[in-house]
N, C-alpha and C. Protein backbone atom coordinates (compact mmCIF):
# COMPACT_ATOMS: atom_id res chain seq x y z
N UNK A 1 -3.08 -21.72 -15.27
CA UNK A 1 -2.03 -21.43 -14.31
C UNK A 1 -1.09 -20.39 -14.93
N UNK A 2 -0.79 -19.49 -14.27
CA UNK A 2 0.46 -18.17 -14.60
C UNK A 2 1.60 -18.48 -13.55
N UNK A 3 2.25 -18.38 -14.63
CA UNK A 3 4.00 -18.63 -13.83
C UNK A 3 4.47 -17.09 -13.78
N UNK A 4 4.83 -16.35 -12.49
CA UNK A 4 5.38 -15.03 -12.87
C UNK A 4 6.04 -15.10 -11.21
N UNK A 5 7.70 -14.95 -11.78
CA UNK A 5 8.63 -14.83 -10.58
C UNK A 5 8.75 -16.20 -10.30
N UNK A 6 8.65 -17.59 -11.37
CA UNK A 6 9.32 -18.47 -10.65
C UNK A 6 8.04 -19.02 -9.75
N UNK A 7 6.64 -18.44 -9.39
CA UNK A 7 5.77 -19.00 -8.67
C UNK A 7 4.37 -19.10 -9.66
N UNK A 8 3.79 -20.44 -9.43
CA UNK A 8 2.28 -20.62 -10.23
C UNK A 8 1.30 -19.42 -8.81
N UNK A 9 0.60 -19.11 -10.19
CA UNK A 9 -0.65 -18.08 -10.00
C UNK A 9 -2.09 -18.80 -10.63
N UNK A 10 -3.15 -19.11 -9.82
CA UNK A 10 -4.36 -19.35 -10.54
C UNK A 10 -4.91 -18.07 -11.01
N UNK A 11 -4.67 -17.31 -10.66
CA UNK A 11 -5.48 -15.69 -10.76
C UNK A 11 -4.37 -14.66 -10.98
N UNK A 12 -4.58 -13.77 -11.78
CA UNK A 12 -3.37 -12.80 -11.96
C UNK A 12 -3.94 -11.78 -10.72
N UNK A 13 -5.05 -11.96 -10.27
CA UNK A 13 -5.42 -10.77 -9.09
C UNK A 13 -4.43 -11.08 -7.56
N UNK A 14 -3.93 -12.53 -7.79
CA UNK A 14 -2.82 -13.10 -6.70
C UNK A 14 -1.55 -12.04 -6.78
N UNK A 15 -1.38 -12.02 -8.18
CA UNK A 15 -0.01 -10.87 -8.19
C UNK A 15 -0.35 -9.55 -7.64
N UNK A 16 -0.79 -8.83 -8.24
CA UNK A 16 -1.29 -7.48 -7.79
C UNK A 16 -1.64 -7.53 -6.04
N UNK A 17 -2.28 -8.67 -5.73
CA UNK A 17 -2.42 -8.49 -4.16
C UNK A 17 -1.18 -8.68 -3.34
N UNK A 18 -0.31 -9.94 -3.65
CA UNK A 18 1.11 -9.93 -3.28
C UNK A 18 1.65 -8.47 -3.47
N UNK A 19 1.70 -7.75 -4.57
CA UNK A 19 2.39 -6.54 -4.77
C UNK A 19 1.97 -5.65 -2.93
N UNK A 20 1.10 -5.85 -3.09
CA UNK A 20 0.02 -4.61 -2.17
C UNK A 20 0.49 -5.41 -0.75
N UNK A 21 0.78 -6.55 0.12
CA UNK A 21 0.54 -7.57 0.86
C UNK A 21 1.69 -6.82 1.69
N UNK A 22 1.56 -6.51 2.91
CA UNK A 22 2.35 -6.10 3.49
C UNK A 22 1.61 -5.13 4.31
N UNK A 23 1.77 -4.72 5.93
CA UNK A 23 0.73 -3.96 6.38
C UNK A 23 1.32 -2.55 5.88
N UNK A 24 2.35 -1.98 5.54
CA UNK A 24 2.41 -0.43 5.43
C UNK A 24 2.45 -0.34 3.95
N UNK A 25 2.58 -1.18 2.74
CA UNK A 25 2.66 -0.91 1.58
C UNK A 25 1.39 0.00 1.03
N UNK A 26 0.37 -0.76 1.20
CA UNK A 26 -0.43 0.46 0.90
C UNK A 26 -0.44 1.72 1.31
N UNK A 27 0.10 2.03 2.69
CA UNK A 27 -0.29 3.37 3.30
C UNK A 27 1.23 4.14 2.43
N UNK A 28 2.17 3.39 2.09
CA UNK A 28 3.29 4.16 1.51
C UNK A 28 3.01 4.46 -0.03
N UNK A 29 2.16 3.46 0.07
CA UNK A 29 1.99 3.87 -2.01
C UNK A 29 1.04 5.14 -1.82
N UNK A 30 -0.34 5.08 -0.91
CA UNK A 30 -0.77 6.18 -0.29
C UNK A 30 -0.15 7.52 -0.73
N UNK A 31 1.16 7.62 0.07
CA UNK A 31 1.70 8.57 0.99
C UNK A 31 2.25 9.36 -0.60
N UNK A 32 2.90 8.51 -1.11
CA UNK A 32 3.68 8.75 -2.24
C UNK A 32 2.82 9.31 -3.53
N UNK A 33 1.85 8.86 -3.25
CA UNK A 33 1.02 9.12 -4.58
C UNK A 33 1.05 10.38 -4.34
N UNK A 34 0.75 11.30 -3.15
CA UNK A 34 0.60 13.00 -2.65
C UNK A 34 1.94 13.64 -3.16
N UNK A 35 2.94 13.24 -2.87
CA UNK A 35 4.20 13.64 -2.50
C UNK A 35 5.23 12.98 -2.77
N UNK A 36 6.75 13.16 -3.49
CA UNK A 36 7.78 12.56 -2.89
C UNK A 36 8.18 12.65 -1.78
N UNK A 37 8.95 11.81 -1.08
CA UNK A 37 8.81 11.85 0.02
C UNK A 37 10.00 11.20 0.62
N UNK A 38 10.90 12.05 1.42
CA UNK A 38 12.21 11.16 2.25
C UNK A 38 11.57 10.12 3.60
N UNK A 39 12.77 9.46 3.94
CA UNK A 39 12.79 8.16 4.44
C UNK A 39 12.02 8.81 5.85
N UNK A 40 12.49 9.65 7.10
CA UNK A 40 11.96 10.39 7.84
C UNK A 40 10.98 11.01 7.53
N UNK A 41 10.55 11.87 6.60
CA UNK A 41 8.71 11.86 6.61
C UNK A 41 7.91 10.60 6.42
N UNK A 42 8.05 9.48 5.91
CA UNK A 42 7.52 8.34 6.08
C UNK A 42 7.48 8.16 7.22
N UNK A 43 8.34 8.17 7.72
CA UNK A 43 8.56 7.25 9.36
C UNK A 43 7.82 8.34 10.36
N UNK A 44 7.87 9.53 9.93
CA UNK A 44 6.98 10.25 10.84
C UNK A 44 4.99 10.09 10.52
N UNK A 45 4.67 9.35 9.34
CA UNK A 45 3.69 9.85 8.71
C UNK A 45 3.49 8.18 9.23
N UNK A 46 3.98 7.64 9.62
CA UNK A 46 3.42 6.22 10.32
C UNK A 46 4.43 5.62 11.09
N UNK A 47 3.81 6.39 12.44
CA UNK A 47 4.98 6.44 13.74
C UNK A 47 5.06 4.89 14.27
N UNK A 48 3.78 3.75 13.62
CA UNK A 48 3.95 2.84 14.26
C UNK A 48 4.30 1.86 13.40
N UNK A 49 4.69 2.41 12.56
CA UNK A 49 6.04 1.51 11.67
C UNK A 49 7.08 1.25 12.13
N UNK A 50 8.23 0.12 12.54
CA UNK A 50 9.57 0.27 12.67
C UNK A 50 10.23 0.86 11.62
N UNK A 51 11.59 1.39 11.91
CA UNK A 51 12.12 1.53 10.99
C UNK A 51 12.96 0.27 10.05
N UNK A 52 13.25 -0.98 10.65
CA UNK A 52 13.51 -2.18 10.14
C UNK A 52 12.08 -2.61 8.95
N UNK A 53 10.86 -2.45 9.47
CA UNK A 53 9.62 -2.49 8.74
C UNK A 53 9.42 -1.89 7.43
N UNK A 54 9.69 -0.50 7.67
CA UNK A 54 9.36 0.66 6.57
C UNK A 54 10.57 0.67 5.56
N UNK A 55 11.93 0.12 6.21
CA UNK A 55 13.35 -0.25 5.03
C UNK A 55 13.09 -1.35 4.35
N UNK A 56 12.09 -2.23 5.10
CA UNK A 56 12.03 -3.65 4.19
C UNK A 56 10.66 -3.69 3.29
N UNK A 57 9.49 -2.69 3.52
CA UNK A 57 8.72 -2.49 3.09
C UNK A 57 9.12 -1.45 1.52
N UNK A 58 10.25 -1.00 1.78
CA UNK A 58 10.67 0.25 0.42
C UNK A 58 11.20 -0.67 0.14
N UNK A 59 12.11 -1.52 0.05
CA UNK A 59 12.74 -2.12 -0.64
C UNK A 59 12.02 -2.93 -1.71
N UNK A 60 11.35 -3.62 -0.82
CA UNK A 60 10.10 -4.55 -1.77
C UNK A 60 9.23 -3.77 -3.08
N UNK A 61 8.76 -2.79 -2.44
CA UNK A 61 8.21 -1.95 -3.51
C UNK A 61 9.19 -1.37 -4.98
N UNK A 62 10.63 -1.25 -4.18
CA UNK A 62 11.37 -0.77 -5.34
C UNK A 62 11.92 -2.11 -6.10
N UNK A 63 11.74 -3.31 -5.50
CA UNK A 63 12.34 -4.43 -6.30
C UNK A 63 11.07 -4.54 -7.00
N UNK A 64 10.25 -4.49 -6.71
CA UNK A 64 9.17 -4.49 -7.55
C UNK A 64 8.22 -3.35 -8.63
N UNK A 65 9.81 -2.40 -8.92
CA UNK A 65 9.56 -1.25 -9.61
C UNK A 65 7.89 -0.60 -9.31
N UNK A 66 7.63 -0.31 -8.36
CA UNK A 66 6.38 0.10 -7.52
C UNK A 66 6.83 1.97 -7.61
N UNK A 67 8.40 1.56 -6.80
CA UNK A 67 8.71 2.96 -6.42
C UNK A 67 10.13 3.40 -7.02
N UNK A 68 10.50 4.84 -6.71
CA UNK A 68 11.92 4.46 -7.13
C UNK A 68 12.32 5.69 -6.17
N UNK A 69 13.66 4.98 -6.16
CA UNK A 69 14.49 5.53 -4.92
C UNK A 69 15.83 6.22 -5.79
N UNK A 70 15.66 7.28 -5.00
CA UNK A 70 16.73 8.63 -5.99
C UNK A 70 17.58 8.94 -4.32
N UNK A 71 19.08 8.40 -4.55
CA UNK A 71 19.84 8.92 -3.69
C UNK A 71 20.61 10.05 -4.06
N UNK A 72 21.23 11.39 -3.32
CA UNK A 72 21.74 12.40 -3.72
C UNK A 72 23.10 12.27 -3.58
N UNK A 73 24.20 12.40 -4.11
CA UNK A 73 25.32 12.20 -3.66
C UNK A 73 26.14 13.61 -2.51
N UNK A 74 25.32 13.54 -1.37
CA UNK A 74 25.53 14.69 -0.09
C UNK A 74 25.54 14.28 1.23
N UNK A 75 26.28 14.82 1.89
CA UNK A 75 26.56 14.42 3.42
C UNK A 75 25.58 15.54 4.38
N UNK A 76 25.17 14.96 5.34
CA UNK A 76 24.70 13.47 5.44
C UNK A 76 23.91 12.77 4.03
N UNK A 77 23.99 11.41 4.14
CA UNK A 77 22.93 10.47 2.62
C UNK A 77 21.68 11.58 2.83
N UNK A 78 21.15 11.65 1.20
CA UNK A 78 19.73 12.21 1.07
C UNK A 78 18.73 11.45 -0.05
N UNK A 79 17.99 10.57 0.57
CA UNK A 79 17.61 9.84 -0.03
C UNK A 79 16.15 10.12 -0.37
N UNK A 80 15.21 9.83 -1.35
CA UNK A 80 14.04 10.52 -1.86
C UNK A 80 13.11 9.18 -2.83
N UNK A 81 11.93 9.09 -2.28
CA UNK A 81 11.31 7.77 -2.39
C UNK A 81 9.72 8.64 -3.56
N UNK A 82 9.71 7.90 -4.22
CA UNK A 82 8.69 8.66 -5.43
C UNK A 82 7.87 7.22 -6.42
N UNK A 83 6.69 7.29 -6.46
CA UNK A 83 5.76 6.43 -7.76
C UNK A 83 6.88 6.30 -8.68
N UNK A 84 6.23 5.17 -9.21
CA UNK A 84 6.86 5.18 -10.50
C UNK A 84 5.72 4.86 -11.51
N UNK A 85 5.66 4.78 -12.21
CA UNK A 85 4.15 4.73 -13.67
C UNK A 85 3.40 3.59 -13.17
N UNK A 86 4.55 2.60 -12.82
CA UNK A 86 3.48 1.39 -12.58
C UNK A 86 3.00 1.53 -11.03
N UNK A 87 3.55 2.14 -10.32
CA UNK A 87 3.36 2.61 -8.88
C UNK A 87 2.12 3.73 -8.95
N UNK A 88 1.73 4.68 -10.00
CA UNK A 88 0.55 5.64 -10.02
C UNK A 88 -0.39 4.77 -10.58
N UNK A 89 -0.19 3.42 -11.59
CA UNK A 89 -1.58 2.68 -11.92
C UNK A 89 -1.93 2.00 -10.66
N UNK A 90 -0.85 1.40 -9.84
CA UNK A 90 -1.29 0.57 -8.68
C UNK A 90 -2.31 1.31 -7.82
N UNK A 91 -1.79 2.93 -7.94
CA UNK A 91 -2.47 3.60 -6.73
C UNK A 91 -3.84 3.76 -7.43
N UNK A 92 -4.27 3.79 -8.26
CA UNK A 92 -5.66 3.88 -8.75
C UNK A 92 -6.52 2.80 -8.42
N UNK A 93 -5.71 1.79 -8.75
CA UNK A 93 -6.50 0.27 -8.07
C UNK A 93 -6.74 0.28 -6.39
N UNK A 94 -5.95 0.78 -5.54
CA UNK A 94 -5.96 1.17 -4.10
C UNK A 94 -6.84 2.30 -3.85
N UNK A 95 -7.44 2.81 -4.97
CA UNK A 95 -8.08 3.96 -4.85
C UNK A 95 -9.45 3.41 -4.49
N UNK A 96 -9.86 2.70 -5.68
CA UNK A 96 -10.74 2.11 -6.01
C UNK A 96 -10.96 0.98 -4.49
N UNK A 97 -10.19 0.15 -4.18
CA UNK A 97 -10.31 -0.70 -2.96
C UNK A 97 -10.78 -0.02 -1.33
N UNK A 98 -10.26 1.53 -1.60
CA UNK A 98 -10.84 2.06 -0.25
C UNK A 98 -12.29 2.43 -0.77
N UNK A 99 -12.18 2.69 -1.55
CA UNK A 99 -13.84 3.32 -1.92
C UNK A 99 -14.88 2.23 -1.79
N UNK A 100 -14.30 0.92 -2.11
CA UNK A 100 -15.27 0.01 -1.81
C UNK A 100 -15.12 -0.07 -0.42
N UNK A 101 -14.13 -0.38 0.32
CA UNK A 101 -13.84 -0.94 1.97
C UNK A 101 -14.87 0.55 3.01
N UNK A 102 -15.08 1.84 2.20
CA UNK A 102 -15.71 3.11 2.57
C UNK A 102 -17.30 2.07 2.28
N UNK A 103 -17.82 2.08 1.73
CA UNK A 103 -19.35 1.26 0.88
C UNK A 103 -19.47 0.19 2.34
N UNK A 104 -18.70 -0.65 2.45
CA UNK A 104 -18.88 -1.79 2.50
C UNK A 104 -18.88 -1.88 4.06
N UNK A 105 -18.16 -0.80 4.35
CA UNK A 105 -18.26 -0.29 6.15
C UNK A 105 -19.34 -0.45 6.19
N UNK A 106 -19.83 0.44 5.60
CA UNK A 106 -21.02 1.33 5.86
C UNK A 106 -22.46 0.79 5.51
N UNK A 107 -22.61 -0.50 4.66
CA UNK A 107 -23.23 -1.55 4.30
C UNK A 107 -23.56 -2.68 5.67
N UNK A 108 -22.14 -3.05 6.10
CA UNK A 108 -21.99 -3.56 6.89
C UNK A 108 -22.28 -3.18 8.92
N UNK A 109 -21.77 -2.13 8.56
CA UNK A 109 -22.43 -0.77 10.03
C UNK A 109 -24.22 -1.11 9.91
N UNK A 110 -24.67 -0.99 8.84
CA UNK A 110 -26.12 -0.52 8.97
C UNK A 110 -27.03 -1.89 8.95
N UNK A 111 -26.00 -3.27 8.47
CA UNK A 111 -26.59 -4.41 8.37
C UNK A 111 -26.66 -5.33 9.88
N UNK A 112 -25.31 -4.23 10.38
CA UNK A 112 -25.16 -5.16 12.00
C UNK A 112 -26.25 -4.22 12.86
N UNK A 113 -26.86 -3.01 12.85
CA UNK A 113 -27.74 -2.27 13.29
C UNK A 113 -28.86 -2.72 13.14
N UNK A 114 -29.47 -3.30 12.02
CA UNK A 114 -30.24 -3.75 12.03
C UNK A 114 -30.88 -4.88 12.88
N UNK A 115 -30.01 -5.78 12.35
CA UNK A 115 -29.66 -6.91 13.18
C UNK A 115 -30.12 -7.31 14.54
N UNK A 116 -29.42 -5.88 15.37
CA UNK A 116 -29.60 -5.92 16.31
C UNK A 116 -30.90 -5.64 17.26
N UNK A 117 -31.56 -4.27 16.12
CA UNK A 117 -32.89 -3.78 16.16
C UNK A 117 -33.74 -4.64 16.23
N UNK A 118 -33.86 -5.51 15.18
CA UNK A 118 -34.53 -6.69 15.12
C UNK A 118 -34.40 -8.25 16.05
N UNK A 119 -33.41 -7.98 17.11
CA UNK A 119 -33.09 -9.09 17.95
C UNK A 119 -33.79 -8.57 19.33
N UNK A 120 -33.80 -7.55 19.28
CA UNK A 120 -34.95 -6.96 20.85
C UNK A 120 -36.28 -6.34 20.03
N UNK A 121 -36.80 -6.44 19.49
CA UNK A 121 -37.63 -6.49 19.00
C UNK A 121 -38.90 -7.14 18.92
């Protein structure tokens, strides 16, 4: 058992997925890995995010030193959302997870084709 944050873990792969657990976190760690990036290009770069969603989704990531948030001291606020070291290893692991979920489509596409070939058959 791993105690981390006050909660038991059988698997340390529980943490790392909690990190990721959220529907836009990945697409923002995504986004970020390309680019820094202000609060409005996010919100334009996933229009079907709320904006209540995508504030509570940055937040999480930055409490969880994922990301880090650089405010400018200028009127209007200018705020600027960027990786942080442990936020560019995460994105390698997310790298790795589409490349399989890419495989596994496509495993799965050709296994339900079959399938089917073989049911009128």
């Amino acid at each position: 058992m791993i105690t981390f944050r006050e909660r038991d873990y059988t698997c340390t792969s529980e943490i790392t997925l909690g990190l990721i657990s959220g529907k836009w976190k990945p697409l923002i760690l995504g986004f970020l890995s390309q680019r820094t990036c202000r609060f409005n290009e996010l919100q334009k770069l996933m229009p079907n995010a709320t904006q209540k969603m995508l504030t509570m989704q940055l937040r999480d990531l930055e409490e969880d030193g994922l990301i880090i948030r650089k405010v400018y001291p200028v009127s209007p606020p200018k705020v600027e959302y960027r990786l942080s070291e442990w936020g560019e290893r995460l994105v390698s692991v997310l790298q790795q997870l589409c490349e399989f979920g890419e495989s596994y489509s496509d495993y799965a596409a050709a296994e339900h084709k079959q399938g089917r070939a073989a049911s009128r058959g």
